[in-house]
N, C-alpha and C. Protein backbone atom coordinates (compact mmCIF):
# COMPACT_ATOMS: atom_id res chain seq x y z
N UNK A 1 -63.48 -79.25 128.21
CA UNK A 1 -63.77 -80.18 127.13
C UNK A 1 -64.98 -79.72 126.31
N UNK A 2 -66.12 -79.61 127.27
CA UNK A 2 -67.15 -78.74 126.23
C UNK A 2 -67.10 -77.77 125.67
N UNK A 3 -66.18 -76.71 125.84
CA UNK A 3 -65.65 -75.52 124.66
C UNK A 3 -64.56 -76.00 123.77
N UNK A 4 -63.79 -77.28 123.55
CA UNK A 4 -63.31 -77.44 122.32
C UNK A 4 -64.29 -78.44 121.38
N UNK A 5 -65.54 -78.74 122.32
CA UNK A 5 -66.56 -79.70 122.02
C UNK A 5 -67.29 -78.78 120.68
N UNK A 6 -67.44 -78.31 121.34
CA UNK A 6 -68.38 -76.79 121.01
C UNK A 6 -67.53 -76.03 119.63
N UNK A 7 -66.45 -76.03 119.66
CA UNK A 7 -65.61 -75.32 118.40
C UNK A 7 -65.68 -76.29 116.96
N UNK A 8 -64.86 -77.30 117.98
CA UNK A 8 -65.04 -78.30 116.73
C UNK A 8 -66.33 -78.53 115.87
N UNK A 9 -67.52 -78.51 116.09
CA UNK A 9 -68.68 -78.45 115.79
C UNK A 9 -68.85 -76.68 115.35
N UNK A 10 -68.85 -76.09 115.41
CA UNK A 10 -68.92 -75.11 114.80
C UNK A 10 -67.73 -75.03 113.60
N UNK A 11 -66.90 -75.16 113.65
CA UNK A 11 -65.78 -75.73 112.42
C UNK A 11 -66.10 -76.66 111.55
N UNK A 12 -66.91 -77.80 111.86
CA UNK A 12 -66.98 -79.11 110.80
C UNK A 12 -68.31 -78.19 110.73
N UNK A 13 -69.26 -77.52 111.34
CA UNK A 13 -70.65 -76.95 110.47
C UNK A 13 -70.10 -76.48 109.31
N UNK A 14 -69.53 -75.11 109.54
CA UNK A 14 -69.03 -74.40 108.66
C UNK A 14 -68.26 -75.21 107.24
N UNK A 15 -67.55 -76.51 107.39
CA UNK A 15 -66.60 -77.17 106.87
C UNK A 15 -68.02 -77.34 105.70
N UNK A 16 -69.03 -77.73 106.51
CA UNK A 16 -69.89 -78.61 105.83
C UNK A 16 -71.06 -77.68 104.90
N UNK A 17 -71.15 -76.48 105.56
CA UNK A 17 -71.82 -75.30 104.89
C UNK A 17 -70.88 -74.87 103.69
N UNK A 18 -69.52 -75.22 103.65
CA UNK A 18 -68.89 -74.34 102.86
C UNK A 18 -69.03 -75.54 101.68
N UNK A 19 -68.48 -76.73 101.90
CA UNK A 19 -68.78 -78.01 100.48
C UNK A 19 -70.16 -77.93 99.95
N UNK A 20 -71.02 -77.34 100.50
CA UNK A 20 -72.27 -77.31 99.79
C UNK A 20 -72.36 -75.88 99.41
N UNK A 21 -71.82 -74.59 99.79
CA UNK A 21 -71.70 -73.71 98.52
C UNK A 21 -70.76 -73.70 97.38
N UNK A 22 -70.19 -74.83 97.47
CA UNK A 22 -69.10 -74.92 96.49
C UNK A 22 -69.65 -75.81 95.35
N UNK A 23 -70.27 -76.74 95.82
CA UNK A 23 -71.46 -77.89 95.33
C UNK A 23 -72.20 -76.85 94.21
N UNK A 24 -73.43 -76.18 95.28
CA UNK A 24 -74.34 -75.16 94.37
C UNK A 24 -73.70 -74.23 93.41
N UNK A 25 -72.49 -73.64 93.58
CA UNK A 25 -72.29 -72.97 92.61
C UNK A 25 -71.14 -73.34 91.58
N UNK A 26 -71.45 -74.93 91.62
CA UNK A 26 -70.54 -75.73 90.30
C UNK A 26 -68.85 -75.65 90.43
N UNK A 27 -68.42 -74.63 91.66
CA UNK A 27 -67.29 -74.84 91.77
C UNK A 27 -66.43 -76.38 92.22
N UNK A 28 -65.41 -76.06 92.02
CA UNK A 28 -64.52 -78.00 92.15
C UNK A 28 -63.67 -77.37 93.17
N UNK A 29 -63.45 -78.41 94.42
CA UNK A 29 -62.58 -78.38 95.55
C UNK A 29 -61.73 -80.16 94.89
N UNK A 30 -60.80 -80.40 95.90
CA UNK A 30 -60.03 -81.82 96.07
C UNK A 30 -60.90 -82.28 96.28
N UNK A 31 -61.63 -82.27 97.62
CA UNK A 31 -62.58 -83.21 98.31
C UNK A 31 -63.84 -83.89 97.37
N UNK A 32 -64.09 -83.09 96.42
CA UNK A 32 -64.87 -83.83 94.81
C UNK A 32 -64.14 -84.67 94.66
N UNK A 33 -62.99 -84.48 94.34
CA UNK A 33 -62.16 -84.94 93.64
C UNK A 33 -61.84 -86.27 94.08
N UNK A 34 -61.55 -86.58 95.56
CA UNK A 34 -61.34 -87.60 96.32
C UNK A 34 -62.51 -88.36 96.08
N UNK A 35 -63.37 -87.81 96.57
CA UNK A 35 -65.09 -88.74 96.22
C UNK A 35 -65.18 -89.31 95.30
N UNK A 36 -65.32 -88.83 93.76
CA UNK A 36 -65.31 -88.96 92.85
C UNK A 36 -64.32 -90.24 92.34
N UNK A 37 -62.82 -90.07 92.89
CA UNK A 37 -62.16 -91.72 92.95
C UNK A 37 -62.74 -92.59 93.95
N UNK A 38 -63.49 -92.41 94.54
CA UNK A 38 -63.38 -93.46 95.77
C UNK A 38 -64.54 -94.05 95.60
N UNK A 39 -64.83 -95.55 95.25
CA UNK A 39 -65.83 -96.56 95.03
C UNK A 39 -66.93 -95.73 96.21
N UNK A 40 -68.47 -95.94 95.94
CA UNK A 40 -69.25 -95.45 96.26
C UNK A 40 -69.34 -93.99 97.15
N UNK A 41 -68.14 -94.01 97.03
CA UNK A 41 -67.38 -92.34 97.67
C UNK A 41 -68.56 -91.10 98.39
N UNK A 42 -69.73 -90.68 96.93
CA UNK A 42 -70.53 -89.87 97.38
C UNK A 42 -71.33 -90.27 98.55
N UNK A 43 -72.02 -91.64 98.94
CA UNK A 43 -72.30 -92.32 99.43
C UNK A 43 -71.90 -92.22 101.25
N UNK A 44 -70.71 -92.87 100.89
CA UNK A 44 -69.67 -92.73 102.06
C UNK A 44 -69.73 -91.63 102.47
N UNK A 45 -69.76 -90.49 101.79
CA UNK A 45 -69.57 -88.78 102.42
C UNK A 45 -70.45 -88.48 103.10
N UNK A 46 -72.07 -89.03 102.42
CA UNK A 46 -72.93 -88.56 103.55
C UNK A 46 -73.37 -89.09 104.23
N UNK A 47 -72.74 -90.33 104.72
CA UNK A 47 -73.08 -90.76 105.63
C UNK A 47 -72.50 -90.56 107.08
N UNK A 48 -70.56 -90.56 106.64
CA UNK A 48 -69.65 -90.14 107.51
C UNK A 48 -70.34 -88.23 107.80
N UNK A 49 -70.23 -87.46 107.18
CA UNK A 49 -70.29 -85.52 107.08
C UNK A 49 -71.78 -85.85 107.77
N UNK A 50 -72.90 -85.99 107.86
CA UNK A 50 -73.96 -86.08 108.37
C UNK A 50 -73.91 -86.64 109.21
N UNK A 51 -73.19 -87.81 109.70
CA UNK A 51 -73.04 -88.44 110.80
C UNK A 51 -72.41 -87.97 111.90
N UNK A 52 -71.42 -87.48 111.59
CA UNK A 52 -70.39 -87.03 112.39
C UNK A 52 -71.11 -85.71 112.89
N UNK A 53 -71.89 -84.50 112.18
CA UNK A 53 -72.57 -83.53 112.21
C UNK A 53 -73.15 -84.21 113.52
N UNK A 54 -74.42 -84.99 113.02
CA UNK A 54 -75.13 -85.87 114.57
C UNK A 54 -74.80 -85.60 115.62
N UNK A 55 -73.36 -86.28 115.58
CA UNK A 55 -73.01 -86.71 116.93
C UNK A 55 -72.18 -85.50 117.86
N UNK A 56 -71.87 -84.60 116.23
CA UNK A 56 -71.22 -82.88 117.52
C UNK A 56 -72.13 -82.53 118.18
N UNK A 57 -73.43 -82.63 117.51
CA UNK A 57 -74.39 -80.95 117.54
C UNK A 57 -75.06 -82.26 119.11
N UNK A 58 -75.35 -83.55 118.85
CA UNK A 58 -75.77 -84.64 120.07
C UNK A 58 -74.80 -84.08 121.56
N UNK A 59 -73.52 -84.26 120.98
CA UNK A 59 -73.01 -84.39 122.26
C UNK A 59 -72.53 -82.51 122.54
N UNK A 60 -72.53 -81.52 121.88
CA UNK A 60 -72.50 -80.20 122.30
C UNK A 60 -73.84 -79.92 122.77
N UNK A 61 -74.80 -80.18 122.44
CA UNK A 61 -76.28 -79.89 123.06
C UNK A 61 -76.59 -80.97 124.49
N UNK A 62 -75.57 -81.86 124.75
CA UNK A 62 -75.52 -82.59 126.15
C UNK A 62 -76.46 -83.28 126.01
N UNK A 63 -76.94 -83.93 124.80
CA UNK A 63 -77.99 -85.06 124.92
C UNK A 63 -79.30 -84.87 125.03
N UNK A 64 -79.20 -83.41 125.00
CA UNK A 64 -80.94 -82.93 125.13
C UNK A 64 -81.91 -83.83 123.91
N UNK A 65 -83.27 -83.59 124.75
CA UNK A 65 -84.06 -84.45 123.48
C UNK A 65 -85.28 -83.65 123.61
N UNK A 66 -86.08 -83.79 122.28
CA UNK A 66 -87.20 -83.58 122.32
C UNK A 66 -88.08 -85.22 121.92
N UNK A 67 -89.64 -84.45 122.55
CA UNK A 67 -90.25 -85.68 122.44
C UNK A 67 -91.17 -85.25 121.22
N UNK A 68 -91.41 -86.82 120.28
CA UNK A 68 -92.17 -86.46 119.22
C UNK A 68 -93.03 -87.69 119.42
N UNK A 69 -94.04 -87.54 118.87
CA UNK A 69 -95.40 -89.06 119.03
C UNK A 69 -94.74 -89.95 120.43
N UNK A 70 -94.09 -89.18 121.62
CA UNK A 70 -94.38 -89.90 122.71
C UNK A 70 -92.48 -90.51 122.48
N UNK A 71 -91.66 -90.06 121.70
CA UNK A 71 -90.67 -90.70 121.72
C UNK A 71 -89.81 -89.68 121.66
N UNK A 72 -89.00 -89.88 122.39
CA UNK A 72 -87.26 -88.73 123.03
C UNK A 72 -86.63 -89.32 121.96
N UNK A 73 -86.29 -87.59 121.28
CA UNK A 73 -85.25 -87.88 120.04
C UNK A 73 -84.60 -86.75 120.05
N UNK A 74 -83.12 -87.17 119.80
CA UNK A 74 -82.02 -86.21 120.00
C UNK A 74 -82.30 -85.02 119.40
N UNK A 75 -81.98 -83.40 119.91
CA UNK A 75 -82.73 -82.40 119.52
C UNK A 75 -81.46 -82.31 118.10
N UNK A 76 -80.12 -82.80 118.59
CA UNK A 76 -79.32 -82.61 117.09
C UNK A 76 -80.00 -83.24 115.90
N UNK A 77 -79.93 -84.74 116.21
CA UNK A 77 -80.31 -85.51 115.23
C UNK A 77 -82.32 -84.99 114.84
N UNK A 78 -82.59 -84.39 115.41
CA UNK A 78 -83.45 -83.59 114.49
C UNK A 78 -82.85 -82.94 113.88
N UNK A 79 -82.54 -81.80 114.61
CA UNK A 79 -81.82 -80.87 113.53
C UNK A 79 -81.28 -80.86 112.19
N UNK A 80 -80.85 -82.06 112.47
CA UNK A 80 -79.86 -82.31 111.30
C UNK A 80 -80.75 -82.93 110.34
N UNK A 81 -81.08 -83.60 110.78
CA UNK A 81 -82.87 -84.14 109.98
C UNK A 81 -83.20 -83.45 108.86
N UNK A 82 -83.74 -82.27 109.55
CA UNK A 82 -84.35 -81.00 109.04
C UNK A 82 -83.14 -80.78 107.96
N UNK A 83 -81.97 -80.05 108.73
CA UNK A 83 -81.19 -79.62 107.61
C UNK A 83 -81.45 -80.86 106.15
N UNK A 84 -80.91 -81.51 106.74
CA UNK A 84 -80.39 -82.87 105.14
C UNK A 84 -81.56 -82.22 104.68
N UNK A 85 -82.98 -82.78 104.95
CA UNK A 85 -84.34 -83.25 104.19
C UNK A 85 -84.24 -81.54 103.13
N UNK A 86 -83.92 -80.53 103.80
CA UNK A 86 -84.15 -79.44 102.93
C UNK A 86 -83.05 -78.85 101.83
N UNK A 87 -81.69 -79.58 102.10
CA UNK A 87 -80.88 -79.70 101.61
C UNK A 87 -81.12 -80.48 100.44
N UNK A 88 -81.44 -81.81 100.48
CA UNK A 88 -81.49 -82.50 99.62
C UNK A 88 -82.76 -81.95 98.55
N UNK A 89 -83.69 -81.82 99.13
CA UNK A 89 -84.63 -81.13 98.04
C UNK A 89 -84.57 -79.95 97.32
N UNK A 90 -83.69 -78.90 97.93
CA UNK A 90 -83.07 -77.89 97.27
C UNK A 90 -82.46 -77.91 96.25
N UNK A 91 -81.77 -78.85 96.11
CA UNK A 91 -80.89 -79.37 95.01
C UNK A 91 -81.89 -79.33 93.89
N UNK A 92 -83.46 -79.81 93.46
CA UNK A 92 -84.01 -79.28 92.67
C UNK A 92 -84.08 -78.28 92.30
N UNK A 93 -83.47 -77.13 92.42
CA UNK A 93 -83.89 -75.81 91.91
C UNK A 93 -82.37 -75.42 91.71
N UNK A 94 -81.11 -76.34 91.73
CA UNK A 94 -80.28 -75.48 91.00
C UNK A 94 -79.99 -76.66 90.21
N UNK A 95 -79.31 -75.69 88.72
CA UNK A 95 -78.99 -76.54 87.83
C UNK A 95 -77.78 -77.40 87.45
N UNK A 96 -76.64 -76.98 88.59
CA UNK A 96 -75.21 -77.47 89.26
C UNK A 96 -75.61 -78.88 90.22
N UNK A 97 -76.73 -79.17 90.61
CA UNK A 97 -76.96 -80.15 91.56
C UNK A 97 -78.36 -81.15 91.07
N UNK A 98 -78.01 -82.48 91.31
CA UNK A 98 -78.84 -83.45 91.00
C UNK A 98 -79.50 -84.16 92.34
N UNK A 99 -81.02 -84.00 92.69
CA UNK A 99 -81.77 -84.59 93.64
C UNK A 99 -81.22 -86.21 93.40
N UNK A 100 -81.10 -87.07 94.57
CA UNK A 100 -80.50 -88.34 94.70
C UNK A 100 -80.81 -88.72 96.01
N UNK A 101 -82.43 -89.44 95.71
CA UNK A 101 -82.86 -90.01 97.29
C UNK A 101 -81.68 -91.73 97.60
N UNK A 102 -81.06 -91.99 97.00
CA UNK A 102 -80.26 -92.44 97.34
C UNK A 102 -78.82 -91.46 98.41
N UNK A 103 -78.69 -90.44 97.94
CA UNK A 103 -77.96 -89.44 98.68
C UNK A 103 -78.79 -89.11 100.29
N UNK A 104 -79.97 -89.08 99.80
CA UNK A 104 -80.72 -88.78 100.69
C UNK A 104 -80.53 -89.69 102.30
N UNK A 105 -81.36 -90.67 101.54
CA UNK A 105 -80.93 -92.41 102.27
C UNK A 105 -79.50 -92.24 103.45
N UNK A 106 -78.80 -92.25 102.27
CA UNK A 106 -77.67 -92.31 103.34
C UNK A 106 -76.76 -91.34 103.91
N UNK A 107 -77.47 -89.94 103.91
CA UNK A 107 -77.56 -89.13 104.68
C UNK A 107 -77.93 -89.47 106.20
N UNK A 108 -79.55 -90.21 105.58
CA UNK A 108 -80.37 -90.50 107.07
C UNK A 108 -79.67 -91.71 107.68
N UNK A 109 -78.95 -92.49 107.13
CA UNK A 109 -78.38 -93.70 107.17
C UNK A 109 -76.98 -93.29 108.40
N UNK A 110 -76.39 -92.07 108.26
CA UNK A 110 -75.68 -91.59 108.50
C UNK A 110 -76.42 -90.87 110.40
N UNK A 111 -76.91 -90.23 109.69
CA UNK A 111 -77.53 -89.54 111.13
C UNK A 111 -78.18 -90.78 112.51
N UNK A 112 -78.46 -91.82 111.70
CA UNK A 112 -79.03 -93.07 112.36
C UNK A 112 -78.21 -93.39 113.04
N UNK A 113 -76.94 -93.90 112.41
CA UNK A 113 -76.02 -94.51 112.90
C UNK A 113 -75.20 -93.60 114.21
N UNK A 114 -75.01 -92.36 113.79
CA UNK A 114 -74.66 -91.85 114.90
C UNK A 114 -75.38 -91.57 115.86
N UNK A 115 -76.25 -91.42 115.91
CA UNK A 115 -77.21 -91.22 116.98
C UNK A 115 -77.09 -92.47 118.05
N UNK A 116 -77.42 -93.71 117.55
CA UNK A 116 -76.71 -94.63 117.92
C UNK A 116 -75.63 -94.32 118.92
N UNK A 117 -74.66 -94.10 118.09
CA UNK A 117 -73.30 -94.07 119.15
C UNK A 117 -73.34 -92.82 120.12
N UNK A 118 -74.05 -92.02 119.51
CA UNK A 118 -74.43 -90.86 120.86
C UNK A 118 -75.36 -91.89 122.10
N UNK A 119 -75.90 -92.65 121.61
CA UNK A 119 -76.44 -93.31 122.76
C UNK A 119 -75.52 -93.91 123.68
N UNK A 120 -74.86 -94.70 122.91
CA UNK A 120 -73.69 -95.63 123.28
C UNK A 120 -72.77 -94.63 124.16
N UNK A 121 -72.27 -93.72 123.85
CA UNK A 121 -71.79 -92.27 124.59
C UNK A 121 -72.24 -92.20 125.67
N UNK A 122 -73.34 -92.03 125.67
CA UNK A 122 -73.97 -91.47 126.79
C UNK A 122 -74.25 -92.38 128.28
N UNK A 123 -74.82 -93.93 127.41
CA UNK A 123 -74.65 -94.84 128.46
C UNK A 123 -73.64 -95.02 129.41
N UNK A 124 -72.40 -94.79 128.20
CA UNK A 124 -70.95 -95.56 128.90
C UNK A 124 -70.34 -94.67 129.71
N UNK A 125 -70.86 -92.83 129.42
CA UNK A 125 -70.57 -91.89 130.96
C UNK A 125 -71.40 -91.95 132.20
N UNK A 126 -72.67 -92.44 132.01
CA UNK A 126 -73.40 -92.60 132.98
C UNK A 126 -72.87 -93.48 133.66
N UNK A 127 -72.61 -94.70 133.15
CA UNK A 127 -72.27 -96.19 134.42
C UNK A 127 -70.48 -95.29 134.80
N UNK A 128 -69.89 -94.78 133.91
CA UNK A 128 -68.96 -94.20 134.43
C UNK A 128 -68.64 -93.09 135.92
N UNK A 129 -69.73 -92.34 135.49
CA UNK A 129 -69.71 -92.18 136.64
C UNK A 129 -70.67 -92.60 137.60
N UNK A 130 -71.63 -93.66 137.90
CA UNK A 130 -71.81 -94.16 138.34
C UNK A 130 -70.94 -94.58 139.81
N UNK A 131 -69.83 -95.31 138.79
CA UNK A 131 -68.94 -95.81 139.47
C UNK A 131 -67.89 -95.11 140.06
């Protein structure tokens, strides 16, 4: 299970590395296209694509955490942290892409939430096997 754990997450990275060189260099995929119809659509994307990111890189890294000011935080959901925050500010320096701390937001909105359910994950194998 942890090596198709492990693929899949390297596939949706890549999925997700590739919509953002397509982004930066003004090219158009469907998946714009879908967004673009779909009521708050951009919104929705990063919250689901960042979220979902979370919870591979959470549950392929087995829940590891680092501690920051005294508090255990998922070493993905850093990660991913990092990525968005430099992602999103990058977008200043090309002229195909518009900075949107609303994008931003619910990026983090996104990573929150899953993290979350990586918790929820994690609890519900523990009492599992517990038992």
């Amino acid at each position: 299970m942890y090596k198709v754990l492990a693929i899949l997450t390297s596939c949706f990275t890549g999925f997700i590395l590739w919509i953002l060189y397509m982004a930066n260099t003004n090219q158009h995929t469907m998946y714009f296209e879908i967004v673009q119809q779909t009521p708050y659509g951009d919104k929705i994307g990063h919250v689901v694509l960042f979220g979902l990111l979370t919870l591979f890189i959470n549950l392929v890294t087995i829940g590891k955490s680092v501690c920051i000011s005294s508090v255990n935080i998922y070493t993905g959901t850093v990660l991913v942290t990092v990525f968005v925050t430099f992602e999103e500010m990058s977008q200043l320096f090309f002229t195909s892409r518009t900075f949107d701390l609303l994008d931003y937001a619910a990026s983090l909105i996104g990573v929150l939430m899953f993290s979350g359910i990586t918790y929820l994950i994690e609890n519900a194998e523990s009492r599992r096997r517990k038992n």
